[in-house]
N, C-alpha and C. Protein backbone atom coordinates (compact mmCIF):
# COMPACT_ATOMS: atom_id res chain seq x y z
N UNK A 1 77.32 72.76 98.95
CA UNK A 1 78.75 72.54 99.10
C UNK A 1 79.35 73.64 99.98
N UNK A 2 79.94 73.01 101.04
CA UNK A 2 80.72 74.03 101.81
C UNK A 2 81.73 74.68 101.40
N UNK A 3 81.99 76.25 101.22
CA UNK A 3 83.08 76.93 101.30
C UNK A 3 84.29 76.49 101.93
N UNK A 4 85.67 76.34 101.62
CA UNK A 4 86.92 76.29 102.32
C UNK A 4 88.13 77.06 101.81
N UNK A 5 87.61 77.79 100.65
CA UNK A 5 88.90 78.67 99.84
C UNK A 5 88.59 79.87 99.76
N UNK A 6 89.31 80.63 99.98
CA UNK A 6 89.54 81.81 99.68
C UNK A 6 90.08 82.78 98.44
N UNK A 7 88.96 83.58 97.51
CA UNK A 7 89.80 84.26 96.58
C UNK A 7 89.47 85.53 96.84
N UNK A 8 90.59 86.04 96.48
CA UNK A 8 91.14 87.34 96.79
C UNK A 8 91.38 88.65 95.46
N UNK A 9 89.88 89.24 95.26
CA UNK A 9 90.08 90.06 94.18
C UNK A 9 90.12 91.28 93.93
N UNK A 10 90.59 92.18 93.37
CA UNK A 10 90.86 93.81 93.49
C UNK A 10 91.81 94.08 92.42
N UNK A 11 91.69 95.83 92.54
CA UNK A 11 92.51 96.14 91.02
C UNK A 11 94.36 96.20 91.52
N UNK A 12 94.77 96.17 90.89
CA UNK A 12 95.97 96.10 90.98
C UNK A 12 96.76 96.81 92.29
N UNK A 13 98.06 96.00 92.50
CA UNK A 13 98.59 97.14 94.28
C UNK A 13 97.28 97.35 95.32
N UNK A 14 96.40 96.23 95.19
CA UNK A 14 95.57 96.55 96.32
C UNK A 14 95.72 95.46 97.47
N UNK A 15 97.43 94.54 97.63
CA UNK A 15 97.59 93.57 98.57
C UNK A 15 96.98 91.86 98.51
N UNK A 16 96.83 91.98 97.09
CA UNK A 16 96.31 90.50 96.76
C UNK A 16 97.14 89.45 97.10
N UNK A 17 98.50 89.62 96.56
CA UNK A 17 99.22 88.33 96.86
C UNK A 17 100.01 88.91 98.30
N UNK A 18 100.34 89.92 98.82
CA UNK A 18 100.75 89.79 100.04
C UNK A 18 100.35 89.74 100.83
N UNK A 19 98.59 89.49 100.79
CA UNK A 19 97.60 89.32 101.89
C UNK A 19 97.12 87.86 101.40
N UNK A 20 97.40 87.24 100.32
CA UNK A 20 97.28 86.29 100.27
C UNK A 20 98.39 84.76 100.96
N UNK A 21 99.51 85.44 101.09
CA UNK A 21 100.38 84.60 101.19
C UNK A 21 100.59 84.39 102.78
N UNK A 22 100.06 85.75 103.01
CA UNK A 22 100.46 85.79 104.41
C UNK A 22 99.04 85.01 105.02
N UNK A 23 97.83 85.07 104.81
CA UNK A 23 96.72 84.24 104.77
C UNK A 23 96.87 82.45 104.83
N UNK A 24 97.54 82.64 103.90
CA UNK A 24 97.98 80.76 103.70
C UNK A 24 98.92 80.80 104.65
N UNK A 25 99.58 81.66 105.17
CA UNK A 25 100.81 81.12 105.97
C UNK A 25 99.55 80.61 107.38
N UNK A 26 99.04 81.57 107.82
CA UNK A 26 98.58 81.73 108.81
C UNK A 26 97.44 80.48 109.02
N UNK A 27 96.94 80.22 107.87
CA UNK A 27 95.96 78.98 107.94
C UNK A 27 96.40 77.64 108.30
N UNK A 28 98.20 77.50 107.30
CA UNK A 28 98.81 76.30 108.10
C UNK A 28 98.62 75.40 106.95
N UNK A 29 99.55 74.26 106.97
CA UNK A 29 100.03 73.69 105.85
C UNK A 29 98.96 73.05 105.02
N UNK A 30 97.41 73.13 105.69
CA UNK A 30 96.56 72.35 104.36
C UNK A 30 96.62 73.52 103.63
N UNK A 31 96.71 74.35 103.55
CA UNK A 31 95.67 75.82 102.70
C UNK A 31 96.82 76.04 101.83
N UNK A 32 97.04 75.72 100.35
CA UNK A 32 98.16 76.32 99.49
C UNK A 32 97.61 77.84 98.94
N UNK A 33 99.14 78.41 99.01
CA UNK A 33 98.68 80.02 97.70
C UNK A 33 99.00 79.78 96.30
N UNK A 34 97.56 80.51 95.56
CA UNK A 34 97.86 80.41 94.38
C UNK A 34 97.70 81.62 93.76
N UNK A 35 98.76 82.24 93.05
CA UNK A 35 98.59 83.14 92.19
C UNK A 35 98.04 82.97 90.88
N UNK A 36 97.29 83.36 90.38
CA UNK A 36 96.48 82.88 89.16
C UNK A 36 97.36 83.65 87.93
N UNK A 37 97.78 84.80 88.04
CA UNK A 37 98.99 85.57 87.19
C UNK A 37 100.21 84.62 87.04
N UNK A 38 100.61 83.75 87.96
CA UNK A 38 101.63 83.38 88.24
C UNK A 38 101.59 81.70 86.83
N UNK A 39 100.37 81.58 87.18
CA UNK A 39 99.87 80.18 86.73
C UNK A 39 99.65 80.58 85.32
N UNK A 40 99.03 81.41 84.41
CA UNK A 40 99.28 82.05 83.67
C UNK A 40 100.88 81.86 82.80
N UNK A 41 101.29 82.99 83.34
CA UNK A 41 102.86 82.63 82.98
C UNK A 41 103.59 81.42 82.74
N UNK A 42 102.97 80.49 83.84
CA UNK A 42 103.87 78.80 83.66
C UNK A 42 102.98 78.42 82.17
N UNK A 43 101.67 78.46 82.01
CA UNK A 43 100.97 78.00 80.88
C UNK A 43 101.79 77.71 79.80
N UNK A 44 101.96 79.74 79.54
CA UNK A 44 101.98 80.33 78.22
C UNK A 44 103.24 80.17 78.12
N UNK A 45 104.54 80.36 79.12
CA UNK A 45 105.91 80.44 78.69
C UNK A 45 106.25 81.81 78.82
N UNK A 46 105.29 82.60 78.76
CA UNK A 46 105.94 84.00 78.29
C UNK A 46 105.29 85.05 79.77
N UNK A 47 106.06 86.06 80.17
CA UNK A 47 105.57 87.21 81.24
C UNK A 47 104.21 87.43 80.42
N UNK A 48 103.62 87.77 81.55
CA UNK A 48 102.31 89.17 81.50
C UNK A 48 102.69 90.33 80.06
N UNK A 49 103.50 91.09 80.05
CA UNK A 49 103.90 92.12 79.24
C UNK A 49 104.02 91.52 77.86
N UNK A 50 104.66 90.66 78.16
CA UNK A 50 104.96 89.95 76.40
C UNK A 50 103.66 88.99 75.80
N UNK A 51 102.83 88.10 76.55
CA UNK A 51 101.59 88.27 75.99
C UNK A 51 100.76 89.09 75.93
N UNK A 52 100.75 90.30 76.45
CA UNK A 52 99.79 91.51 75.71
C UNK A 52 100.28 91.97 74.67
N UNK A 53 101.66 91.65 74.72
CA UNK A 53 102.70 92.73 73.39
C UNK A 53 102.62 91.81 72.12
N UNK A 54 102.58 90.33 72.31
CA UNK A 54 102.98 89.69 71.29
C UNK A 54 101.31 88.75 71.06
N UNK A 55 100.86 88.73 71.73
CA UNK A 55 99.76 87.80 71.67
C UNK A 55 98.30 88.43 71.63
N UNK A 56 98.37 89.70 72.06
CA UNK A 56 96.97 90.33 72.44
C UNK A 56 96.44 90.13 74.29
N UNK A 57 95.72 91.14 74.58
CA UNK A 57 94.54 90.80 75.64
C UNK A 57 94.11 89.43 75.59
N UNK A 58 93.46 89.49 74.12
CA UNK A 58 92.39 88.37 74.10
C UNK A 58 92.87 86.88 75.02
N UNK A 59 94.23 87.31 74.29
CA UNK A 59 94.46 85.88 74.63
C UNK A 59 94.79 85.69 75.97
N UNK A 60 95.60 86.67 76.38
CA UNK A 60 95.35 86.28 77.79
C UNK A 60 94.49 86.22 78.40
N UNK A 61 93.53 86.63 78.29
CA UNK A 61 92.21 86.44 78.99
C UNK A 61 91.36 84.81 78.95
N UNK A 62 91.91 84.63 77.66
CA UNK A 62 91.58 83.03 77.52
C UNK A 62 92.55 82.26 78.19
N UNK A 63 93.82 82.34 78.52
CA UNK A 63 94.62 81.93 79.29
C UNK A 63 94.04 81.42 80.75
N UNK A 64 93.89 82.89 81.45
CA UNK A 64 93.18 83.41 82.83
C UNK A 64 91.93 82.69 83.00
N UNK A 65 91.37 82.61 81.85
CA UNK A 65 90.18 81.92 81.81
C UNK A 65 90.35 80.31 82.13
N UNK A 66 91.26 79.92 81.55
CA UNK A 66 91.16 78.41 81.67
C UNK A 66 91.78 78.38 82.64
N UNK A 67 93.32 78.88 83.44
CA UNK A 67 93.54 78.67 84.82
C UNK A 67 92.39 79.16 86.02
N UNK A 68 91.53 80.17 85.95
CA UNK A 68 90.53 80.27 86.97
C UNK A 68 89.74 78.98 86.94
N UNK A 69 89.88 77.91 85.74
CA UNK A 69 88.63 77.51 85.99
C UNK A 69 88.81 75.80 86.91
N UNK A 70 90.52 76.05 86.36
CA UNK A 70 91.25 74.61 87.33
C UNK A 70 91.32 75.21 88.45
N UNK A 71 91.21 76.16 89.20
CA UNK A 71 91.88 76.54 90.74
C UNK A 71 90.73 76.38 91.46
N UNK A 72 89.79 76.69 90.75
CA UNK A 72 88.43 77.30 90.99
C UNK A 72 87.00 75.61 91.58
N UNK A 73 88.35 74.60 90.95
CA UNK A 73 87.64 73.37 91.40
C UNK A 73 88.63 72.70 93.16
N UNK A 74 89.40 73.13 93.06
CA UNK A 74 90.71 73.13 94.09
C UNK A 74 90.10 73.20 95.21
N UNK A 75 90.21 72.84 96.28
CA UNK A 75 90.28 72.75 97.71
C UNK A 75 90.48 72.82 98.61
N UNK A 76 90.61 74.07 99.77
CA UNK A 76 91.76 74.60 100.93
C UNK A 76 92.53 75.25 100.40
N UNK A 77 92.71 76.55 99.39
CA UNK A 77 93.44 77.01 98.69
C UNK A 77 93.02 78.36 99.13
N UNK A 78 94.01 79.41 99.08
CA UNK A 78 94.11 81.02 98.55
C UNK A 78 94.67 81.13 97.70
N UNK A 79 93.67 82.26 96.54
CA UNK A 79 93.85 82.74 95.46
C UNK A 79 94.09 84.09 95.57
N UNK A 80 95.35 84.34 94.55
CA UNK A 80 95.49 85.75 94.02
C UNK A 80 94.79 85.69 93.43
N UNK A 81 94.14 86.78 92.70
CA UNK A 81 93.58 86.84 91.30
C UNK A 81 94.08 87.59 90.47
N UNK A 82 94.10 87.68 88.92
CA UNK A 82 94.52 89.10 88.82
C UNK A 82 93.90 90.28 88.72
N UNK A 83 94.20 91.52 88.15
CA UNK A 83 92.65 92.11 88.49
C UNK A 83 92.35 92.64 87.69
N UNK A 84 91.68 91.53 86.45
CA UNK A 84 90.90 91.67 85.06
C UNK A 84 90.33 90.13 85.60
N UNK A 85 90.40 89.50 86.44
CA UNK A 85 89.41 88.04 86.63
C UNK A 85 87.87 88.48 86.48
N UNK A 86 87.62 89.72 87.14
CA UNK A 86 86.34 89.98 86.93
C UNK A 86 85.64 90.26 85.47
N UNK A 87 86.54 90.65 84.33
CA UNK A 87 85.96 91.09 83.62
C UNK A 87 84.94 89.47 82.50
N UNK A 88 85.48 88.06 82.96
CA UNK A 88 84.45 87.31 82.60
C UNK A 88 83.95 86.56 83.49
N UNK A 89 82.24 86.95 83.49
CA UNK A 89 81.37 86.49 84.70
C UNK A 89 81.49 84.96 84.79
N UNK A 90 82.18 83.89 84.39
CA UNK A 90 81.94 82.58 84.15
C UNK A 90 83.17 82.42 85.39
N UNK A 91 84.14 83.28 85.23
CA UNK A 91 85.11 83.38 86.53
C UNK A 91 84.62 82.84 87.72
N UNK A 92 83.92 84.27 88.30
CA UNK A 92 83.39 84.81 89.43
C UNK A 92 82.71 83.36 89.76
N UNK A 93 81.21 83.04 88.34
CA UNK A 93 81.07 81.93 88.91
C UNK A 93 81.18 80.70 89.46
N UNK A 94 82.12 80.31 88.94
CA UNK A 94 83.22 79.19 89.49
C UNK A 94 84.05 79.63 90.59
N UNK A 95 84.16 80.94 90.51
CA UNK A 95 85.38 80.84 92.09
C UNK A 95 84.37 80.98 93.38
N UNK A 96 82.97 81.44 93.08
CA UNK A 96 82.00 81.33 94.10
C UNK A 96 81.29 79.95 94.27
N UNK A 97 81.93 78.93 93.84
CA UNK A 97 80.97 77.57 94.38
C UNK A 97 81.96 77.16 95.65
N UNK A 98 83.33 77.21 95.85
CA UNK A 98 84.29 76.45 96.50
C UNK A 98 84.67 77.90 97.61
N UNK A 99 84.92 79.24 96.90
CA UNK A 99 85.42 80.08 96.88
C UNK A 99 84.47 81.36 98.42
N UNK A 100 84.75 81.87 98.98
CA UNK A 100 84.87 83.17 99.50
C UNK A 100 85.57 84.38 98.62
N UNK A 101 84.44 85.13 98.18
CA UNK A 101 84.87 85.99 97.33
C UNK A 101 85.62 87.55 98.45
N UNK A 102 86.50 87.75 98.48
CA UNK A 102 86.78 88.72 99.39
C UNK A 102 87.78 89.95 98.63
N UNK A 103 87.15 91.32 98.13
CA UNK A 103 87.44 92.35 97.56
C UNK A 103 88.67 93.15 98.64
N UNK A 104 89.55 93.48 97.72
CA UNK A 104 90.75 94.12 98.69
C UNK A 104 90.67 95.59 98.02
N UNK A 105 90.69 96.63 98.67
CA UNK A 105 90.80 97.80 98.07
C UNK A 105 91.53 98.60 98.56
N UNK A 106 91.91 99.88 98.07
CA UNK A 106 92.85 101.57 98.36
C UNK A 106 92.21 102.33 97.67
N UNK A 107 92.77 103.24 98.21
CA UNK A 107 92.12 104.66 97.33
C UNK A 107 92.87 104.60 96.50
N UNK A 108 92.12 105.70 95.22
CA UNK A 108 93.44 105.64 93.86
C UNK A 108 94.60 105.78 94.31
N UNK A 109 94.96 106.89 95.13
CA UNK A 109 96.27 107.85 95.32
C UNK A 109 97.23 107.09 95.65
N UNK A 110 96.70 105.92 96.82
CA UNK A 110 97.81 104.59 97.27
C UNK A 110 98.21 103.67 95.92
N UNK A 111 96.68 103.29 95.47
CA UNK A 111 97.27 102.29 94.29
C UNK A 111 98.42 103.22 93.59
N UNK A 112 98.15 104.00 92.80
CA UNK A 112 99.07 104.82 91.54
C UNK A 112 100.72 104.58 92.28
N UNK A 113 100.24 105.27 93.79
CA UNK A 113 102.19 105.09 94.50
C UNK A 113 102.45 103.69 94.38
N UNK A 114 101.94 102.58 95.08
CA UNK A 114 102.15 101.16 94.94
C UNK A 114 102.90 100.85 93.14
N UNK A 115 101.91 101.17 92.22
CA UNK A 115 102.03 100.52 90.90
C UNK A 115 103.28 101.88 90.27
N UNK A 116 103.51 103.05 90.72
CA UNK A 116 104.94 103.77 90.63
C UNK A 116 106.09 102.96 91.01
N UNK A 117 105.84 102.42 92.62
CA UNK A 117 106.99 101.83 93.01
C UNK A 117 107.10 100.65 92.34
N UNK A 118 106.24 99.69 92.00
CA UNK A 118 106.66 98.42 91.73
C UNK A 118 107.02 98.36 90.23
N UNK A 119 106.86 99.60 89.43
CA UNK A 119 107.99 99.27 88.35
C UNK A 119 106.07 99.29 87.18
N UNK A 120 106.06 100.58 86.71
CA UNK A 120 104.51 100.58 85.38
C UNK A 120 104.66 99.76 84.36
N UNK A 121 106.15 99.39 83.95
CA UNK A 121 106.39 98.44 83.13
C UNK A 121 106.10 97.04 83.41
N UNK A 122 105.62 96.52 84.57
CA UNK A 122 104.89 95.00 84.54
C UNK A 122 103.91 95.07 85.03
N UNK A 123 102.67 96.30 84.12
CA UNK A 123 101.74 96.71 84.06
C UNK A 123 101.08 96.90 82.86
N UNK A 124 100.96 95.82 82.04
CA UNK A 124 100.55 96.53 80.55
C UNK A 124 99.56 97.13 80.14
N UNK A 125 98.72 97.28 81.19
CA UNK A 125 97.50 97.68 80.88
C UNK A 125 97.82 99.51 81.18
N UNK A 126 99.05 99.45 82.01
CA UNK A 126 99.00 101.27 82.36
C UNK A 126 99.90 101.50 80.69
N UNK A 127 99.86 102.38 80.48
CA UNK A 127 100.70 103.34 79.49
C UNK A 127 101.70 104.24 79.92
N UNK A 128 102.76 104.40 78.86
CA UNK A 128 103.29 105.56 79.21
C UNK A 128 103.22 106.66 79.28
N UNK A 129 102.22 107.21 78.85
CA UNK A 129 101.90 108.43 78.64
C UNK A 129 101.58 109.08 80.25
N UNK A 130 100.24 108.92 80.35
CA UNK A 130 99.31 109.29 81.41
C UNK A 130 99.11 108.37 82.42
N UNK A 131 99.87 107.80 83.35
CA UNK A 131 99.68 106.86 84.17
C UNK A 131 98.75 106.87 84.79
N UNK A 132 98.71 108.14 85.60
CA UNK A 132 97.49 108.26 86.74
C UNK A 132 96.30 108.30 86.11
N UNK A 133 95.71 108.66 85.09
CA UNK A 133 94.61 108.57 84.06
C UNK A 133 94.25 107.38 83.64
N UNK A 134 95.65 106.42 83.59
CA UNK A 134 94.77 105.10 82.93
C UNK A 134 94.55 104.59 84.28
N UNK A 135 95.04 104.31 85.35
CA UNK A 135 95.31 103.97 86.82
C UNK A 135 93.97 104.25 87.03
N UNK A 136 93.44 105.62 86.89
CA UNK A 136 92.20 106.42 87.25
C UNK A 136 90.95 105.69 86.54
N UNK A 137 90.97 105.62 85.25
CA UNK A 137 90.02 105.28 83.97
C UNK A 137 89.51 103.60 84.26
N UNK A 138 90.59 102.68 84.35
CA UNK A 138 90.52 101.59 84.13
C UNK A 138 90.15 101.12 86.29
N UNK A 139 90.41 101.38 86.63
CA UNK A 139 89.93 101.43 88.34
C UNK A 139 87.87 101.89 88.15
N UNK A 140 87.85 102.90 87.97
CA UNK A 140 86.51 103.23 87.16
C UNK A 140 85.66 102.69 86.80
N UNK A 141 86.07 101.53 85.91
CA UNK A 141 85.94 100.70 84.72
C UNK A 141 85.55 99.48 85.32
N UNK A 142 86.47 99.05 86.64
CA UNK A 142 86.30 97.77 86.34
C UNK A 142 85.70 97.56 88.46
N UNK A 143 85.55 99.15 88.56
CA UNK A 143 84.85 99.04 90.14
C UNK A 143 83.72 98.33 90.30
N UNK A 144 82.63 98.94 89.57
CA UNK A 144 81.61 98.03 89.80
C UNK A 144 81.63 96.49 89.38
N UNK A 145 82.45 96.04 88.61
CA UNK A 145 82.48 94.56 88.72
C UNK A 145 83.15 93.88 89.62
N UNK A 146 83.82 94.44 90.49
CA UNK A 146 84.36 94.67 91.82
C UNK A 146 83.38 94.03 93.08
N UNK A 147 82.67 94.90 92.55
CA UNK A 147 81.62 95.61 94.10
C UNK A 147 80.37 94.12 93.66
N UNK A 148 80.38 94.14 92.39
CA UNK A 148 79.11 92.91 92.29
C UNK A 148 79.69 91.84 92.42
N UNK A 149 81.16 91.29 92.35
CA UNK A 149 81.91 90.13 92.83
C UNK A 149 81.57 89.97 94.38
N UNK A 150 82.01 90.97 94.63
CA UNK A 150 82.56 90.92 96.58
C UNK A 150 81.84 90.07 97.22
N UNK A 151 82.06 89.48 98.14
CA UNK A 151 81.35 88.89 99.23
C UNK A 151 81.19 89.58 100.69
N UNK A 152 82.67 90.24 100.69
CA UNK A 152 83.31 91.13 101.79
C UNK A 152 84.30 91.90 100.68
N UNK A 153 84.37 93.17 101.49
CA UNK A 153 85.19 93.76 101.38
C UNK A 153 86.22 94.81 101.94
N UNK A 154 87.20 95.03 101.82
CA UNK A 154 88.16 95.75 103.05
C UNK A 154 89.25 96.33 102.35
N UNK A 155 89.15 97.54 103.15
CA UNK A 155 90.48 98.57 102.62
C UNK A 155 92.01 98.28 103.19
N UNK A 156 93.21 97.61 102.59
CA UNK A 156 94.26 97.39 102.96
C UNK A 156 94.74 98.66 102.99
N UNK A 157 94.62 99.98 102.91
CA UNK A 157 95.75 101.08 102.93
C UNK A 157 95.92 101.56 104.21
N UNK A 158 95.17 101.50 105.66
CA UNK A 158 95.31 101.92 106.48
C UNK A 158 95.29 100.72 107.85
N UNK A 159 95.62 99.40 107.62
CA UNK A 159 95.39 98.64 108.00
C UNK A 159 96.50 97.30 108.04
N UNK A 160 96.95 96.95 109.33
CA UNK A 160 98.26 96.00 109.30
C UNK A 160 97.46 94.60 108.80
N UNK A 161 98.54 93.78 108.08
CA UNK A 161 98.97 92.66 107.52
C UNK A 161 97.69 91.56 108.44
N UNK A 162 98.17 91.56 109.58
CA UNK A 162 97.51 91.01 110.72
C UNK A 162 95.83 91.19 111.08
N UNK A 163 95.45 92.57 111.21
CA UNK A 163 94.07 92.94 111.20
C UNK A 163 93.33 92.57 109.44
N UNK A 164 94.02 92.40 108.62
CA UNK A 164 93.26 92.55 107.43
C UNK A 164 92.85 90.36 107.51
N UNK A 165 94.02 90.32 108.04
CA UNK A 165 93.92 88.46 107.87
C UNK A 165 92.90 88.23 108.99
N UNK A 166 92.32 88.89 110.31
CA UNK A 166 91.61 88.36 111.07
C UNK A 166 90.30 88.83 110.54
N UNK A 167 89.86 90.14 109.94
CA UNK A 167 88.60 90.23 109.45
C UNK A 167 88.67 89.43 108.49
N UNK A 168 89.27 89.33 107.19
CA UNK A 168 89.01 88.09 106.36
C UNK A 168 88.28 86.81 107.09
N UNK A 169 88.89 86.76 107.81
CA UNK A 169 88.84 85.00 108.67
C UNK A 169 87.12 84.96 109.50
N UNK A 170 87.36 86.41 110.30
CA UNK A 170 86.17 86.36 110.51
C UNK A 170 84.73 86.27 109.80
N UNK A 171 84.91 86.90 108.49
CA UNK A 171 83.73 87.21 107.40
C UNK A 171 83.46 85.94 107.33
N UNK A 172 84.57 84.76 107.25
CA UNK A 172 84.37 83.86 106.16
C UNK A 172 84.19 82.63 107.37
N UNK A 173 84.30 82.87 108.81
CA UNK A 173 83.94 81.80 109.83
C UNK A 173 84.79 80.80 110.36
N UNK A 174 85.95 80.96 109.92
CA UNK A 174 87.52 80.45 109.67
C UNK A 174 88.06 80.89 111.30
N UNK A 175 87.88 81.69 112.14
CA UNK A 175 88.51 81.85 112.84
C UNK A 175 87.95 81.68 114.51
């Protein structure tokens, strides 16, 4: 089965959905974006924050789980992911039958500023305490399942909008 979708995975503030969107723009009206966080939320009813607060991990993860596994049959699509998709391998495998697995990364120091600016509170996984530690710990944690996802991979921190969408394209034969 031929590849035609693109998912897009990395730890948090590493340009998933704004390299995703801008990706689908650029591909042209067959290719839809999908945020898988986003899809999530429509499920359950409730934000990201309030099912970890009120529901547990678990469950979101079973959530995530069952939307990866509808997108993951989809067709001409870019995916956000979020970036705990890796932590169940049944994911990965389904988003690699249809899917181009393509890893987005930064160094810590960018992510931590990114996930400062965009507000740690629609972050439940950071704490209040020690941000840069859990930022640090959980990046750590979940790199190598990262690195054994990837298909490609590329650093968005030093790199325009534009160059990150033509190596994508190129890896994947698209262009």
């Amino acid at each position: 089965m031929e590849k035609n979708s693109i998912a897009l995975i990395g730890f948090m503030a590493t340009g998933k959905t704004t390299i995703g969107k801008a990706l689908a723009r650029y591909l042209g009206n067959e290719y839809e974006f999908i945020e898988t966080d986003e899809l999530v939320i429509k499920l359950s009813g409730k934000s990201i924050p309030e099912i970890f607060s009120e529901d547990g991990e678990e469950v979101f993860r079973q959530l995530e789980r069952k939307v990866c596994k509808n997108v993951a049959s989809l067709e001409k699509i870019v995916i956000s992911c979020g970036g705990g998709i890796v932590l169940n391998p049944l994911n990965i495998s389904d988003l690699k039958k249809k899917c181009f697995i393509i890893l987005l990364t930064a160094p810590l120091h960018e992510i931590y500023n990114r996930v400062m600016q965009n507000g740690k509170e629609k972050r439940p996984v950071i704490s209040k305490k020690d941000s840069f530690k859990d930022v640090k710990n959980l990046l750590n944690t979940r790199q190598p399942l990262y690195d054994s996802a990837a298909e490609f991979s590329i650093d968005t921190s030093k790199k325009s909008i534009n160059t990150i969408i033509k190596e994508i394209l190129e890896f994947c034969g698209m262009l």
